[in-house]
N, C-alpha and C. Protein backbone atom coordinates (compact mmCIF):
# COMPACT_ATOMS: atom_id res chain seq x y z
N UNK A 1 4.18 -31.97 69.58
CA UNK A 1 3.31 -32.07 70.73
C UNK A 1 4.00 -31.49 71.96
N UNK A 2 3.21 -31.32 73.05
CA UNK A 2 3.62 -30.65 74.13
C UNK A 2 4.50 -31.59 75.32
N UNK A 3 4.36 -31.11 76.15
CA UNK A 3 4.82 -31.73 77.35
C UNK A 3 4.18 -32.93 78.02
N UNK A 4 2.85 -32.56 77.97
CA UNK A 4 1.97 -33.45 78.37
C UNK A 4 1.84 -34.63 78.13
N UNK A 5 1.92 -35.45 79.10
CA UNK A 5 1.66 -37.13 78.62
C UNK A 5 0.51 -37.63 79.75
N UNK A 6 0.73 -37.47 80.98
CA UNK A 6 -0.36 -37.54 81.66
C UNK A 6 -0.04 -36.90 83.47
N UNK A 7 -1.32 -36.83 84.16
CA UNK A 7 -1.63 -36.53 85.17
C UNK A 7 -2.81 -36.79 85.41
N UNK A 8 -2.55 -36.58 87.30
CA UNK A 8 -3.56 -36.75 88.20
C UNK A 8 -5.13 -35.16 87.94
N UNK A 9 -5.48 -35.28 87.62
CA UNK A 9 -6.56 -34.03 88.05
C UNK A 9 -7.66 -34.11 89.41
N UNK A 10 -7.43 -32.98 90.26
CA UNK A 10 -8.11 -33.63 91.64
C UNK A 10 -9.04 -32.05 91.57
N UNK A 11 -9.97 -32.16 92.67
CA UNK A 11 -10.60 -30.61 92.89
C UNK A 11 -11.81 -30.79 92.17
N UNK A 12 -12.08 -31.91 91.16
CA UNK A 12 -13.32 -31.76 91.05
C UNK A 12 -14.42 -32.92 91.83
N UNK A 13 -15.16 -32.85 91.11
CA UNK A 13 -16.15 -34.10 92.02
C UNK A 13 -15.30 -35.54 92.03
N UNK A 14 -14.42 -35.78 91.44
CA UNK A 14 -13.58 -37.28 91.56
C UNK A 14 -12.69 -36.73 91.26
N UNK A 15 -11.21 -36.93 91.64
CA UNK A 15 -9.92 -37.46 91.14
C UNK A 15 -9.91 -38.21 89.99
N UNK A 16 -9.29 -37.57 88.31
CA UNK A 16 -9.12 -38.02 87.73
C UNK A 16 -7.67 -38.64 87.16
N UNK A 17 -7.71 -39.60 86.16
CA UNK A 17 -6.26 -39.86 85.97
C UNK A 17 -6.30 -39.38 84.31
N UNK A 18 -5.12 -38.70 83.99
CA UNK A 18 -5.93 -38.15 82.44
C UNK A 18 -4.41 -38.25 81.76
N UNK A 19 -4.92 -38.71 80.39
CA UNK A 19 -4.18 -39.29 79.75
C UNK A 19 -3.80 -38.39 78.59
N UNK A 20 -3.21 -37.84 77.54
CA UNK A 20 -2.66 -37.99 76.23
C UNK A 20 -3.06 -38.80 75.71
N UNK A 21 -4.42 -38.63 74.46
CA UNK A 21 -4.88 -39.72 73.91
C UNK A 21 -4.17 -39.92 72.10
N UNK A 22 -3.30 -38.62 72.02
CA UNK A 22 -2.98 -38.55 71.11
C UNK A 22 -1.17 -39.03 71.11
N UNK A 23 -0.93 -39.83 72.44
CA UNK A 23 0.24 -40.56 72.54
C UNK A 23 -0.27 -41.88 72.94
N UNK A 24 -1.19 -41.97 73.17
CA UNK A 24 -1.58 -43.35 74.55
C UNK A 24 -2.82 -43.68 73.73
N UNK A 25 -3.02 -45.49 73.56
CA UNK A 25 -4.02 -45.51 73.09
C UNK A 25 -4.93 -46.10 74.74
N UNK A 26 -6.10 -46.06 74.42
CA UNK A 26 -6.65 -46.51 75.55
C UNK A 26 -6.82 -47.39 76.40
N UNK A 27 -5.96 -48.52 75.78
CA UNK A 27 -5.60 -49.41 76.51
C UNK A 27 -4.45 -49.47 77.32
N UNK A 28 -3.36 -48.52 76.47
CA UNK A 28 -2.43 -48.42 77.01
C UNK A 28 -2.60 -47.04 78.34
N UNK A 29 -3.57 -45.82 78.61
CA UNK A 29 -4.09 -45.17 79.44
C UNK A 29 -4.75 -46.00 80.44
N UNK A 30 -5.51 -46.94 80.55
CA UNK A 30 -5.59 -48.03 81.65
C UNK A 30 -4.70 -48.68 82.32
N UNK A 31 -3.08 -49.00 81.56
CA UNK A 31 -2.51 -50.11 81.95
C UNK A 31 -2.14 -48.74 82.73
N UNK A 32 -1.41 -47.44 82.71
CA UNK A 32 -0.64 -46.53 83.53
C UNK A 32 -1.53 -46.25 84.41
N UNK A 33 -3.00 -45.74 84.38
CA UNK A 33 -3.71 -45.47 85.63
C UNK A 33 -3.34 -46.82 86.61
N UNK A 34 -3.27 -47.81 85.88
CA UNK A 34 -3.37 -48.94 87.11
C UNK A 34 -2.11 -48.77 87.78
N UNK A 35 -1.03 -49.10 87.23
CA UNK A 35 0.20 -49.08 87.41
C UNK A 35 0.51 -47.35 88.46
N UNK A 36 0.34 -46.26 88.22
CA UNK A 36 0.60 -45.16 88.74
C UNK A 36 0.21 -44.71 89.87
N UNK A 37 -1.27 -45.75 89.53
CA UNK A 37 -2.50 -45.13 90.53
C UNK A 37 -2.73 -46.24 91.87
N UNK A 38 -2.02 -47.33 91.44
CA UNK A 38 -2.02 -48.39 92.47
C UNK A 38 -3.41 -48.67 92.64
N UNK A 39 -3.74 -48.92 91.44
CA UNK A 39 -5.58 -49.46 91.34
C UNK A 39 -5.70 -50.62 91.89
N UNK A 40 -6.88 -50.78 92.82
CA UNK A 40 -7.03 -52.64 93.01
C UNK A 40 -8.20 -53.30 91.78
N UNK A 41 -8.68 -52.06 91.06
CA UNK A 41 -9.82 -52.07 90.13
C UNK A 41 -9.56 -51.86 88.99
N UNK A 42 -8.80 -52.49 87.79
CA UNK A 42 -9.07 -52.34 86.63
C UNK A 42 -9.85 -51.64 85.71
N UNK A 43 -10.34 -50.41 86.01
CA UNK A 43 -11.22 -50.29 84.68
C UNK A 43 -11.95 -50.28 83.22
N UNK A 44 -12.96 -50.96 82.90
CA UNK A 44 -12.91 -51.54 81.89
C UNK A 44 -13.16 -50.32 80.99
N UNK A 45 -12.52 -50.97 79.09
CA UNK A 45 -12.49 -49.80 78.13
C UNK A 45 -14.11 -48.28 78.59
N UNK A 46 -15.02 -49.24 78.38
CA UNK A 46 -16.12 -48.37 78.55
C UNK A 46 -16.36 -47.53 79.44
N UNK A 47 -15.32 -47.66 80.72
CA UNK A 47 -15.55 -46.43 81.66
C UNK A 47 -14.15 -45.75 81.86
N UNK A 48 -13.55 -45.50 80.64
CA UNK A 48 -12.89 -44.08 80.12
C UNK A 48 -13.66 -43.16 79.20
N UNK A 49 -13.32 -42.05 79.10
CA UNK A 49 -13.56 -41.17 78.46
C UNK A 49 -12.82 -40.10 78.03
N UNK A 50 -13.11 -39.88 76.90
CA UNK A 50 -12.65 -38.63 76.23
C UNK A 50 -12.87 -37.03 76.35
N UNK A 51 -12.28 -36.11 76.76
CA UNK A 51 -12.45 -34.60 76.74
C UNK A 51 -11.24 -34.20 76.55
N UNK A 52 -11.18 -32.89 75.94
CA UNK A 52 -10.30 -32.21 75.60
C UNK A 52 -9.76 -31.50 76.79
N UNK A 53 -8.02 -30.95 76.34
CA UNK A 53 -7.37 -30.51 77.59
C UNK A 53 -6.95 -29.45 77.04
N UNK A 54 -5.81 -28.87 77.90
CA UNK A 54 -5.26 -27.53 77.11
C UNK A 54 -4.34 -27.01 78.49
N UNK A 55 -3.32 -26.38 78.29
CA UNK A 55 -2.52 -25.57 79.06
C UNK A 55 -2.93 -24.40 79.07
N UNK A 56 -3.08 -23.68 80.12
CA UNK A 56 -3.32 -22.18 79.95
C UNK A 56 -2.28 -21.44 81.07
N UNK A 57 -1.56 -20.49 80.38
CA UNK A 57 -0.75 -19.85 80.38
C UNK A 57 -0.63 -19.13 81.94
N UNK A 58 -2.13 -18.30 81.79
CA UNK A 58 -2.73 -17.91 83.76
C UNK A 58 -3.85 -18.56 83.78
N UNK A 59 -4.00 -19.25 84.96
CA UNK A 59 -5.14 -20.00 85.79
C UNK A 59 -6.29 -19.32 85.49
N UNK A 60 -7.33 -20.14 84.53
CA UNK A 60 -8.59 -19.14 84.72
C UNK A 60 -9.49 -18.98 86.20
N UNK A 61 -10.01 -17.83 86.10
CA UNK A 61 -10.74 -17.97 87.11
C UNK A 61 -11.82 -18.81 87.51
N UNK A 62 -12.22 -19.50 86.92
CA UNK A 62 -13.34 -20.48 86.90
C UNK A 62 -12.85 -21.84 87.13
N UNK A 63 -11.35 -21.72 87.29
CA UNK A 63 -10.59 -23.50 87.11
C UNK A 63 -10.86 -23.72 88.59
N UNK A 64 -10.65 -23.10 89.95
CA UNK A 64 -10.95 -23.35 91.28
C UNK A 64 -8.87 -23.81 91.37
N UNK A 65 -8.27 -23.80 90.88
CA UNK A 65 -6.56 -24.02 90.81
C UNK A 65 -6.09 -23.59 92.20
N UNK A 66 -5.48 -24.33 93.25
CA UNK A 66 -5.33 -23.67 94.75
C UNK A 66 -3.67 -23.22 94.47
N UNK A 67 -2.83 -23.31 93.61
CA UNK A 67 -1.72 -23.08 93.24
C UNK A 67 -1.21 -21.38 92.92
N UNK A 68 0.05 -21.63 92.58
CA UNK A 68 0.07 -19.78 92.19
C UNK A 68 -0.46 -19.98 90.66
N UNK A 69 -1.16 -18.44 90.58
CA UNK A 69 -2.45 -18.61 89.24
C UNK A 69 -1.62 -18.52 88.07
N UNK A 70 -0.20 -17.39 88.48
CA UNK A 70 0.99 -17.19 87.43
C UNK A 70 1.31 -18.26 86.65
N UNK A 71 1.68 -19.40 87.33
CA UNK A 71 2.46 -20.55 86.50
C UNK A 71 1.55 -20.76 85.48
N UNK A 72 0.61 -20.92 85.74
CA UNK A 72 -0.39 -21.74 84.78
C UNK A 72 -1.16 -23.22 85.04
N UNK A 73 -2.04 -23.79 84.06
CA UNK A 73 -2.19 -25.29 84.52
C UNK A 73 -2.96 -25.49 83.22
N UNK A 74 -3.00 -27.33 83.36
CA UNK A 74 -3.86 -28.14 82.35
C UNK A 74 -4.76 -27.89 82.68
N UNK A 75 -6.12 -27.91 81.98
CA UNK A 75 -7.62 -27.94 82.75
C UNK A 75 -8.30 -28.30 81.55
N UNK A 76 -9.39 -28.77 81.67
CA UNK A 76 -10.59 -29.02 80.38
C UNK A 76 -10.78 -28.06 80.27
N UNK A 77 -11.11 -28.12 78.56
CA UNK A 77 -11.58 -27.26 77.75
C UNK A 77 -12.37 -27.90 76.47
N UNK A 78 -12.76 -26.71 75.97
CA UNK A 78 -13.50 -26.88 74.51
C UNK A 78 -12.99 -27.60 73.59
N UNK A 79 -12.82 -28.26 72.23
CA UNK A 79 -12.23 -28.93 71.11
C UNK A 79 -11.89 -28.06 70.59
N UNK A 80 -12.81 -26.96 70.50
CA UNK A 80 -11.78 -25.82 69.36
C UNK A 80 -11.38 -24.79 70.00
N UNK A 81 -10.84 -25.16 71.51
CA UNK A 81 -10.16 -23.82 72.26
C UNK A 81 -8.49 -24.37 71.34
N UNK A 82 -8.03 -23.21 71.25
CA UNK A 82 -6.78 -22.87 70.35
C UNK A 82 -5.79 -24.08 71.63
N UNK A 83 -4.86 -24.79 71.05
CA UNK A 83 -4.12 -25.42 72.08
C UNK A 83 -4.68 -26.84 72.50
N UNK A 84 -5.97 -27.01 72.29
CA UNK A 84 -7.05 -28.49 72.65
C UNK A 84 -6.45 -29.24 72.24
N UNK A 85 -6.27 -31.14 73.11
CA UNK A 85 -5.89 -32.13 72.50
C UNK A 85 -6.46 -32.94 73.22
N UNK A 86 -7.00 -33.84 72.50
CA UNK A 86 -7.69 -35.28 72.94
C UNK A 86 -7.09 -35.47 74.21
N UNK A 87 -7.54 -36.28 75.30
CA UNK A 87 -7.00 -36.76 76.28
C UNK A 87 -8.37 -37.67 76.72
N UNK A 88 -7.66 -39.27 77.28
CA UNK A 88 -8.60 -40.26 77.87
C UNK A 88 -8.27 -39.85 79.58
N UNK A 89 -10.06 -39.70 80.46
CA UNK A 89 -10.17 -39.58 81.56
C UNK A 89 -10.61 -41.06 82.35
N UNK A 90 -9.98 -41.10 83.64
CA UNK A 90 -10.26 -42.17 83.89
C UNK A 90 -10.23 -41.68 85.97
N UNK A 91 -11.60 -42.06 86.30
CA UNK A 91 -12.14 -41.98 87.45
C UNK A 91 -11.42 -42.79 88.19
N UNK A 92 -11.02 -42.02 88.99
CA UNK A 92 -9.83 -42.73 90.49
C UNK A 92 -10.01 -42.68 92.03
């Protein structure tokens, strides 16, 4: 597996907290949003969710990424984009 265990994702309509679901089970992706995120709100199992992630190498153009595009970044993607892995999202 990669590098990835988790991060913040911001820039879209909410700030997400996004997890490695294929290290983290979902309970354990709640206890770190709380803990990381300095939640006063617990979120319960049912308002996480699942989408796939992926590293991409250059920033697509469609990601909106305010960073240099070179490095690269995580961003959602498809299940069968080459590189895809489960990850639990959790609204912050």
């Amino acid at each position: 597996m990669g590098k990835f265990d988790y991060m913040r994702f911001t820039g879209g309509l909410s700030d997400e907290f996004v997890v490695h679901a294929k290290k983290y089970s979902k309970e354990q992706a709640i206890e770190l949003a709380a803990e990381e995120m300095a939640l006063e709100e617990i979120p319960a199992p049912d308002e996480v969710y699942e989408r796939w992630c992926r590293y991409y190498v250059r920033v697509p153009e469609w990601c909106g990424y305010d960073g240099d595009s070179h490095r690269g970044c995580y961003t959602y993607c498809g299940k069968e984009e080459r590189g895809a892995f489960p990850v639990w999202v959790i609204e912050v």
